[in-house]
N, C-alpha and C. Protein backbone atom coordinates (compact mmCIF):
# COMPACT_ATOMS: atom_id res chain seq x y z
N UNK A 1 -113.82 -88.97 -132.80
CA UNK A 1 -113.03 -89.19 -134.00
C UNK A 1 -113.42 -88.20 -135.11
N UNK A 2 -114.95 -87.49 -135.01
CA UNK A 2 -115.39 -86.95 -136.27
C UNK A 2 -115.86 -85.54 -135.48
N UNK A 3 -114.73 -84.58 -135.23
CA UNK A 3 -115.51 -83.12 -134.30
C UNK A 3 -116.93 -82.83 -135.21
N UNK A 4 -117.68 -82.46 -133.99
CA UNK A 4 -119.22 -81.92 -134.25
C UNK A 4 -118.77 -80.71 -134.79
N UNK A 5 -117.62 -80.11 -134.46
CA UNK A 5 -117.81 -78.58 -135.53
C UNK A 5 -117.62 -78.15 -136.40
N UNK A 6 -116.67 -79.66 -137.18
CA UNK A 6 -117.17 -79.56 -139.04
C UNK A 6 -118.01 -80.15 -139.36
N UNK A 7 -117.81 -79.76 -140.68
CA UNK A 7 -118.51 -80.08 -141.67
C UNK A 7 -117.96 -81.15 -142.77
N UNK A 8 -118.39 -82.21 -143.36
CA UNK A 8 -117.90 -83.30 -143.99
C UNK A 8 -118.09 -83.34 -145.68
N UNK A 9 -117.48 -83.66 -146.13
CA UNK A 9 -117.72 -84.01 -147.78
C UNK A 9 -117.46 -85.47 -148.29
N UNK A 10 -118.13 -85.70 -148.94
CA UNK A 10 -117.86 -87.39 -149.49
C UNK A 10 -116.62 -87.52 -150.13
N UNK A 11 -116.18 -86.56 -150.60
CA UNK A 11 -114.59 -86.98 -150.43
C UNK A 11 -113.32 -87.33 -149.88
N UNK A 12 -114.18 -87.40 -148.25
CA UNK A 12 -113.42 -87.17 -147.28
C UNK A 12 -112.65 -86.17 -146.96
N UNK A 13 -112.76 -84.56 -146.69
CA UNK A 13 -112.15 -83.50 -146.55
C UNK A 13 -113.42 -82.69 -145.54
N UNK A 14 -112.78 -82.35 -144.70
CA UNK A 14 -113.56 -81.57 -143.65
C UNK A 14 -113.54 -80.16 -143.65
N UNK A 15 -114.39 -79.35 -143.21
CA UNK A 15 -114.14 -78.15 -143.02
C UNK A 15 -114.69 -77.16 -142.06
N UNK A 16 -114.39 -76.44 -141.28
CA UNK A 16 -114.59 -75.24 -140.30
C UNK A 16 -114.66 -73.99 -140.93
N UNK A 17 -116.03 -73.84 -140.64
CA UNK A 17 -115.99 -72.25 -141.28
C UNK A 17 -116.37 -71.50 -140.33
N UNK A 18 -115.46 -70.23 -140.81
CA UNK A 18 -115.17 -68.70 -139.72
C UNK A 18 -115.49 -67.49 -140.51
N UNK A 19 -116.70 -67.07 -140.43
CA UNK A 19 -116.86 -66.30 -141.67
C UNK A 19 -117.34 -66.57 -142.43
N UNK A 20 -116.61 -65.69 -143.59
CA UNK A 20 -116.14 -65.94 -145.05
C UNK A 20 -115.42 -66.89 -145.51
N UNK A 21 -114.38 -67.51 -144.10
CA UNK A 21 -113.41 -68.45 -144.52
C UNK A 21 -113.88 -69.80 -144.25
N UNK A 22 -112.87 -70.94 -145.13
CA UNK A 22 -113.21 -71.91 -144.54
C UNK A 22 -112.05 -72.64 -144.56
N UNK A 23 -111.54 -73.46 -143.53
CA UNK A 23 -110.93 -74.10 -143.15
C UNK A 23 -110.59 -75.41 -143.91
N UNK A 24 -109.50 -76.05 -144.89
CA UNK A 24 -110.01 -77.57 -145.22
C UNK A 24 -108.99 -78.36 -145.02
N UNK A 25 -109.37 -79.66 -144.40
CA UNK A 25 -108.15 -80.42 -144.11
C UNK A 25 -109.12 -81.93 -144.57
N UNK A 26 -108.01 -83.20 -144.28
CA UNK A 26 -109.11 -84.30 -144.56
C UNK A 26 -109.43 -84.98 -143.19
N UNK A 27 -110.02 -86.19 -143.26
CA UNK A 27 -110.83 -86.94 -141.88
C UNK A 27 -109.74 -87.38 -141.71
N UNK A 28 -109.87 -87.57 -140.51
CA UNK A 28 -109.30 -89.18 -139.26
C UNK A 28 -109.47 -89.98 -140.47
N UNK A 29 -110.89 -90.86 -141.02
CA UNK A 29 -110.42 -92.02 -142.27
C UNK A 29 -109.58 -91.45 -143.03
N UNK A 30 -109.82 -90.69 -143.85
CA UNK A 30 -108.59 -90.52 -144.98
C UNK A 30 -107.22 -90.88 -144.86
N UNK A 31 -107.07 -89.99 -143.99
CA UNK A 31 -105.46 -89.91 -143.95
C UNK A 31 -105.08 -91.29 -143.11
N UNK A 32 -106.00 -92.24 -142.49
CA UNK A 32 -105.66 -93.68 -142.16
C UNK A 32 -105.72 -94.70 -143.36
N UNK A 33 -106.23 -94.03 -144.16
CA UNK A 33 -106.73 -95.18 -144.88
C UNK A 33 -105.60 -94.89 -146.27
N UNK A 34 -104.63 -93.06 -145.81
CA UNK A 34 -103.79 -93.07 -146.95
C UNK A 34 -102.45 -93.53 -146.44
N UNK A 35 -102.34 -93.78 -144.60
CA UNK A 35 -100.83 -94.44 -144.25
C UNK A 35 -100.16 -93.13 -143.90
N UNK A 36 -99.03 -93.36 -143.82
CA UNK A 36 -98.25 -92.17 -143.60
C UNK A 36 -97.84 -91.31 -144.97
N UNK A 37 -97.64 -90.07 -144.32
CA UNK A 37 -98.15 -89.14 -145.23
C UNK A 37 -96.63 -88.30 -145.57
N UNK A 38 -95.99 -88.08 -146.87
CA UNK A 38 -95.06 -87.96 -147.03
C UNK A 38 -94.70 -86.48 -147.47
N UNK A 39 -95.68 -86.60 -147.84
CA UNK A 39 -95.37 -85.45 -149.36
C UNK A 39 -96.98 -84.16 -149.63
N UNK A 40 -96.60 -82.83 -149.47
CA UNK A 40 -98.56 -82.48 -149.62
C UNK A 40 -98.30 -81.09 -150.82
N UNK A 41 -98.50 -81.33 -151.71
CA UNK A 41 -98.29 -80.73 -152.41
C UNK A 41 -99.06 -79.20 -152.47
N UNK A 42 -98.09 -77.77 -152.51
CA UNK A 42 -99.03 -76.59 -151.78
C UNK A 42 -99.74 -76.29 -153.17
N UNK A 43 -101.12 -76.02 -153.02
CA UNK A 43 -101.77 -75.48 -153.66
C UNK A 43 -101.62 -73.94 -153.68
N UNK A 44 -101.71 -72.94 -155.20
CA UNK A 44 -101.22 -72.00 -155.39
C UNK A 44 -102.57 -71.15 -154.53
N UNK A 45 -101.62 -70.01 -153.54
CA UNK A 45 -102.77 -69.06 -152.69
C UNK A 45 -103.06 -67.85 -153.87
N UNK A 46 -104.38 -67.76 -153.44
CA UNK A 46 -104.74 -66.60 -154.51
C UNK A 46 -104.95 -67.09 -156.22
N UNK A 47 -105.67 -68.40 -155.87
CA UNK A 47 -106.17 -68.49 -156.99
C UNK A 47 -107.75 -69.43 -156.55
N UNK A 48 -108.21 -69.30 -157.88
CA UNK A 48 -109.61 -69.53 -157.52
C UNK A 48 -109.63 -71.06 -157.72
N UNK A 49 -110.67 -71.54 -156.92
CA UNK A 49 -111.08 -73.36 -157.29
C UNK A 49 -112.66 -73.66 -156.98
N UNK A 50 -112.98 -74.56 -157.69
CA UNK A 50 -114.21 -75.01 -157.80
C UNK A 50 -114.82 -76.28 -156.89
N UNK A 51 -115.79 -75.94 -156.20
CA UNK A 51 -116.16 -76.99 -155.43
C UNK A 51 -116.03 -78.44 -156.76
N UNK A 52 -115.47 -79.37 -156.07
CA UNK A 52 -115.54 -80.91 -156.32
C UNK A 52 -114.00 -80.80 -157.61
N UNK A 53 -113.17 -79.94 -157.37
CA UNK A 53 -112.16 -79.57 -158.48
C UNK A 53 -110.79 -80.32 -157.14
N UNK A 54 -109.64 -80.33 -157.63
CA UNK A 54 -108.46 -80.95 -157.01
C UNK A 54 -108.31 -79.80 -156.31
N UNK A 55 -107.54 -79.65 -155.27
CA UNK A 55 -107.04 -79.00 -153.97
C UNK A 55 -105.83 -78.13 -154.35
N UNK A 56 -105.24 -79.86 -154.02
CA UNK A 56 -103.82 -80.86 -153.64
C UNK A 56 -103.88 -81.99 -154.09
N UNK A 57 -102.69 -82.64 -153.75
CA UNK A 57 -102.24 -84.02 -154.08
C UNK A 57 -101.64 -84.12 -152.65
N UNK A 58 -101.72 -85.40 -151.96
CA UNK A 58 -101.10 -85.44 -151.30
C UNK A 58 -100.58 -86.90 -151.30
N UNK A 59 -98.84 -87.22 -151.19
CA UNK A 59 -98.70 -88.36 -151.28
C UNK A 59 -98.33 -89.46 -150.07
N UNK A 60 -98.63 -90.69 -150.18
CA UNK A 60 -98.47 -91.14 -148.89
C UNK A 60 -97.49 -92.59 -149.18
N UNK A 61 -97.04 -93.03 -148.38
CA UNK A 61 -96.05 -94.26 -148.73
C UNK A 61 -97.30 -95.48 -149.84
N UNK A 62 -98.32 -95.25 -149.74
CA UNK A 62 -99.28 -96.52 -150.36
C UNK A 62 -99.83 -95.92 -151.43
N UNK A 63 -99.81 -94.50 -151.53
CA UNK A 63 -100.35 -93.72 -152.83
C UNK A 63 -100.57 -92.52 -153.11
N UNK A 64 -100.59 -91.82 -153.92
CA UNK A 64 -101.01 -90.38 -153.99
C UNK A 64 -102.19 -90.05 -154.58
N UNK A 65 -103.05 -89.16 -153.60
CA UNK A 65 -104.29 -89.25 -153.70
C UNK A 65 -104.58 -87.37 -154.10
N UNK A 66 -106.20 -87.46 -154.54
CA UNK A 66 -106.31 -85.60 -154.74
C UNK A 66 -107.17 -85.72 -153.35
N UNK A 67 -107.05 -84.34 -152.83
CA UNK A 67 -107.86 -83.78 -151.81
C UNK A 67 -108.90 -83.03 -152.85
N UNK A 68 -109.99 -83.17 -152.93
CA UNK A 68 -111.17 -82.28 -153.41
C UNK A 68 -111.85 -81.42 -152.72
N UNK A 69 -111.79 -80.15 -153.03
CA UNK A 69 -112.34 -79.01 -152.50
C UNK A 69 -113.60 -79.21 -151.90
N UNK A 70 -114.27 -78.84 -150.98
CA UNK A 70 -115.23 -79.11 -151.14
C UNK A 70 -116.57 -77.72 -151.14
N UNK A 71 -115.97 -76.67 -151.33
CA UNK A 71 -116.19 -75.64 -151.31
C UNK A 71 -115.73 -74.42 -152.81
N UNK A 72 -116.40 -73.84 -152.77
CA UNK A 72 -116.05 -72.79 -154.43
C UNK A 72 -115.23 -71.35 -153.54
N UNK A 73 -114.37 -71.08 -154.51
CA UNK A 73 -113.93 -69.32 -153.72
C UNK A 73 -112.34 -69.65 -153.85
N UNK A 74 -111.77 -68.60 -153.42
CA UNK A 74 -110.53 -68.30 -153.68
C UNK A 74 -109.16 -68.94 -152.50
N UNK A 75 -108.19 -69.02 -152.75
CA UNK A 75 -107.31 -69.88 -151.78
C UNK A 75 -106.43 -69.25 -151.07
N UNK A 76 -106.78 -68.62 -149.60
CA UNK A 76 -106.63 -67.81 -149.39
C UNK A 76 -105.07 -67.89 -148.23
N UNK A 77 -104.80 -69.24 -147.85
CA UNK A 77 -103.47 -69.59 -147.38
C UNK A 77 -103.55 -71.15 -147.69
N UNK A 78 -101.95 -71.48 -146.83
CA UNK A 78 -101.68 -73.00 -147.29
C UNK A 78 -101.22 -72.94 -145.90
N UNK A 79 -101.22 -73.97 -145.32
CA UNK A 79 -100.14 -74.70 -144.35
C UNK A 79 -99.15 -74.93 -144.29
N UNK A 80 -98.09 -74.26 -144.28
CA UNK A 80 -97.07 -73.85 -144.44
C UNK A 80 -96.15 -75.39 -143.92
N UNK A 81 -96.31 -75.75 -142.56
CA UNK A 81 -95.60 -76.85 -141.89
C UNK A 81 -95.84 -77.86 -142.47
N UNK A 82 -96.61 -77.86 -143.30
CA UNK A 82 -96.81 -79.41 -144.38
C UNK A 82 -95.69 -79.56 -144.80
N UNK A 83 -95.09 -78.43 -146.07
CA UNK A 83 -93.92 -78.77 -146.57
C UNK A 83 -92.89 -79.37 -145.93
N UNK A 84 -92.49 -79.21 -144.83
CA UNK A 84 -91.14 -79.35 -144.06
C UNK A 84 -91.84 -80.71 -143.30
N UNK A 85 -93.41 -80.71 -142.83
CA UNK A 85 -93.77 -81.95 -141.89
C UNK A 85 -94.60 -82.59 -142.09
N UNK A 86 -95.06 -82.72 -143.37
CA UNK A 86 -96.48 -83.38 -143.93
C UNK A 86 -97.07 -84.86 -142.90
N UNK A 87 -96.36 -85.53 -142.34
CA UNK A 87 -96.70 -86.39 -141.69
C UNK A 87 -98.26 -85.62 -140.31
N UNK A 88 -97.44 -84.54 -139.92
CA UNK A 88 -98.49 -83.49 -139.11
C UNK A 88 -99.94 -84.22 -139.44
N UNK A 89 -100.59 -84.42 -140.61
CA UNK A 89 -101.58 -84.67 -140.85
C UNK A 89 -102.03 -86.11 -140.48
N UNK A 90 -101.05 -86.90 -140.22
CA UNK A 90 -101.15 -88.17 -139.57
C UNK A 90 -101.34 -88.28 -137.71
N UNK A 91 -100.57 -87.30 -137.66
CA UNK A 91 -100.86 -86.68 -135.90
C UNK A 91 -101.62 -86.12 -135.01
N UNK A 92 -102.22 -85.48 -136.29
CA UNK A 92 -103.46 -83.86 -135.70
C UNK A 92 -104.01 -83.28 -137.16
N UNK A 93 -104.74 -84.61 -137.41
CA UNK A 93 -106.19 -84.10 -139.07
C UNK A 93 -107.13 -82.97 -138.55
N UNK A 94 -107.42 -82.80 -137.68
CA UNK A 94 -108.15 -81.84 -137.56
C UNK A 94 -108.07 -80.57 -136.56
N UNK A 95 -106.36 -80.65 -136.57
CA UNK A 95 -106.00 -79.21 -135.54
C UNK A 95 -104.63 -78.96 -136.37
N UNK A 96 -103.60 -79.30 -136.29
CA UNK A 96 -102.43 -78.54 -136.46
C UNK A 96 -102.11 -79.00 -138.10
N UNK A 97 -102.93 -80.15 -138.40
CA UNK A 97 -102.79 -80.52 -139.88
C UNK A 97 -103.56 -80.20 -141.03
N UNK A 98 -104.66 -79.25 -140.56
CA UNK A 98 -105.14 -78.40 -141.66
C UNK A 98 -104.67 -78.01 -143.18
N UNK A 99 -104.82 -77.98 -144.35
CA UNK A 99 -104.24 -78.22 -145.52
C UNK A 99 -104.58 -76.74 -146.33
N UNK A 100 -105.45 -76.28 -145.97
CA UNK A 100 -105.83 -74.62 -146.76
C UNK A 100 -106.77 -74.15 -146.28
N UNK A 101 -106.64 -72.66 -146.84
CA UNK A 101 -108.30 -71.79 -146.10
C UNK A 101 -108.34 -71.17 -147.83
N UNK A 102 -110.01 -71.31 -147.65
CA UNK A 102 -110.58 -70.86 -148.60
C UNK A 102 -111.48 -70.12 -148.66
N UNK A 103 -111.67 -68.71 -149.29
CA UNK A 103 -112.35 -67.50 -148.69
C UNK A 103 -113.64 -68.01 -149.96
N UNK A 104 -114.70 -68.86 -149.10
CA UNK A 104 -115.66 -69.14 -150.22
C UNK A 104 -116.60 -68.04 -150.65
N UNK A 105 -117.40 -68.57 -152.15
CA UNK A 105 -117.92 -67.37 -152.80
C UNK A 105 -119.56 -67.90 -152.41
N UNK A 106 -119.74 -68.37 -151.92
CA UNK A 106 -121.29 -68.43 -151.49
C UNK A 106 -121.83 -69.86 -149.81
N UNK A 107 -122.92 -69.42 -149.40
CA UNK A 107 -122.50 -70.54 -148.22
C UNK A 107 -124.13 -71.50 -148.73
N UNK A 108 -124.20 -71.73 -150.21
CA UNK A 108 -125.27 -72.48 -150.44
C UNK A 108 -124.31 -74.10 -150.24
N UNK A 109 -123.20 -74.16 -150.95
CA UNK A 109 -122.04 -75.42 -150.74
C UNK A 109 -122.13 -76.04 -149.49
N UNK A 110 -122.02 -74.82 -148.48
CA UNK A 110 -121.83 -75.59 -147.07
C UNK A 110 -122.86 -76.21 -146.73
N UNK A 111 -124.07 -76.20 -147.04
CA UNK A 111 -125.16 -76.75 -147.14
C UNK A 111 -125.35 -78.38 -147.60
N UNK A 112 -124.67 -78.52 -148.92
CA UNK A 112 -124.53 -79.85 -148.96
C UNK A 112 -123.55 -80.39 -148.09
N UNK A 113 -122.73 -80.19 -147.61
CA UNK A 113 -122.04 -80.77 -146.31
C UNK A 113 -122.45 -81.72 -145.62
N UNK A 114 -122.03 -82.88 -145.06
CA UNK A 114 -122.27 -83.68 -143.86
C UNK A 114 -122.13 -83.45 -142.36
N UNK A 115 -122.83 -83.36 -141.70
CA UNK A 115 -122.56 -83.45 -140.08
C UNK A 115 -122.11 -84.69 -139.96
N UNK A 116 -121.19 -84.56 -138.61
CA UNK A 116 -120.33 -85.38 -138.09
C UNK A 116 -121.51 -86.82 -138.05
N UNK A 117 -122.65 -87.06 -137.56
CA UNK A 117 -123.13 -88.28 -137.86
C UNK A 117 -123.63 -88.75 -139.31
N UNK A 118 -123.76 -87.93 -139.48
CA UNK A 118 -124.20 -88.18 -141.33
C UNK A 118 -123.02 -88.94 -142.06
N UNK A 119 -121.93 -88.15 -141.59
CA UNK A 119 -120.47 -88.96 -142.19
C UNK A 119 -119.57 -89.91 -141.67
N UNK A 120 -119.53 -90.34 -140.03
CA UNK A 120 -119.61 -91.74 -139.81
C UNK A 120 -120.27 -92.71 -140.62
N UNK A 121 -122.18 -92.37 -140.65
CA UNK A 121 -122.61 -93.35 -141.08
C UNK A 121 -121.86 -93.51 -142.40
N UNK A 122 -121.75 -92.60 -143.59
CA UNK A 122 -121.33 -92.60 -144.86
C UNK A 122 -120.22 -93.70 -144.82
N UNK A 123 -119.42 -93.40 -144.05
CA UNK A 123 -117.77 -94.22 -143.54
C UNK A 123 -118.55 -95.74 -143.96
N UNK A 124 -119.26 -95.88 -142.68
CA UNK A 124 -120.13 -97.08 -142.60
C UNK A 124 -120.37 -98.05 -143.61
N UNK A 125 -121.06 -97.09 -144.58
CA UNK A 125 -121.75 -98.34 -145.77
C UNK A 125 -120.49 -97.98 -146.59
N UNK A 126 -119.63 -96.68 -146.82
CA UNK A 126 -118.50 -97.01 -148.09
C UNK A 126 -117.66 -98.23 -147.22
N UNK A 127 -117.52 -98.64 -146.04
CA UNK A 127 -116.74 -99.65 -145.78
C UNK A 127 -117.55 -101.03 -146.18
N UNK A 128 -118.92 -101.03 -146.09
CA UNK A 128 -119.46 -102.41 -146.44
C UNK A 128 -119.59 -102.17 -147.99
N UNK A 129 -119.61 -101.67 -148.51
CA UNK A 129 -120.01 -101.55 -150.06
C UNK A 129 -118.39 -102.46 -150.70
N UNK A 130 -117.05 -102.21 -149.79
CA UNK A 130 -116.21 -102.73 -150.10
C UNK A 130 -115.51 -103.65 -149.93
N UNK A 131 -116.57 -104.57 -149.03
CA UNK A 131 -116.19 -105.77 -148.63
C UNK A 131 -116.57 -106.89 -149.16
């Protein structure tokens, strides 16, 4: 449910990095826990954003939520098939529903990152913390 070859953020947004680039989309939880997914609003390419700064918005029949960066550096594409199929991200969060690449400006960020067990467990206690 949580590929070993990202990387996790407590915001729930994952990422694959290739490079310089990095990959960001959100978890398997997120996008379950946002329903079906309607609407993903494109973030402008070629502009700069700040780790823990808004993305996107993405809206879902139960709410519209921000995706938070989880990485600093410049925005270097969008996902084009969102617009026309935003649901995609309800189908395939971590292959064909990818949300942006971001050509980051340092790899100290990726560092605070979660591995795939680090962020189950996280899942874990934010689910008991809310019960």
């Amino acid at each position: 449910m949580y590929p070993d070859d990202l990387k996790y953020h407590k915001e729930h947004a994952w990422v694959k990095v290739s490079g310089r680039k990095a990959t960001i989309g959100i978890s398997y939880y997120a996008q379950e826990s946002l329903g079906d997914i309607v609407y993903v609003d494109a973030p402008e390419v070629d502009s700069s954003i700040e780790a823990g700064s808004e993305l996107t918005q993405i809206e879902s029949t139960k709410a519209t939520s921000a995706v938070i960066s989880p990485v600093s550096g410049t925005i270097v594409d969008f996902n084009e098939e969102l617009s026309d199929s935003p649901e995609i991200i309800n189908e395939d969060p971590y292959g064909k529903g990818w949300i942006a690449v971001i050509e980051v400006d340092t790899d100290e960020e990726l560092n605070d990152l979660m591995e795939a067990g680090d962020y189950e467990k996280y899942i874990e206690e934010e689910v008991k913390s809310k019960e």
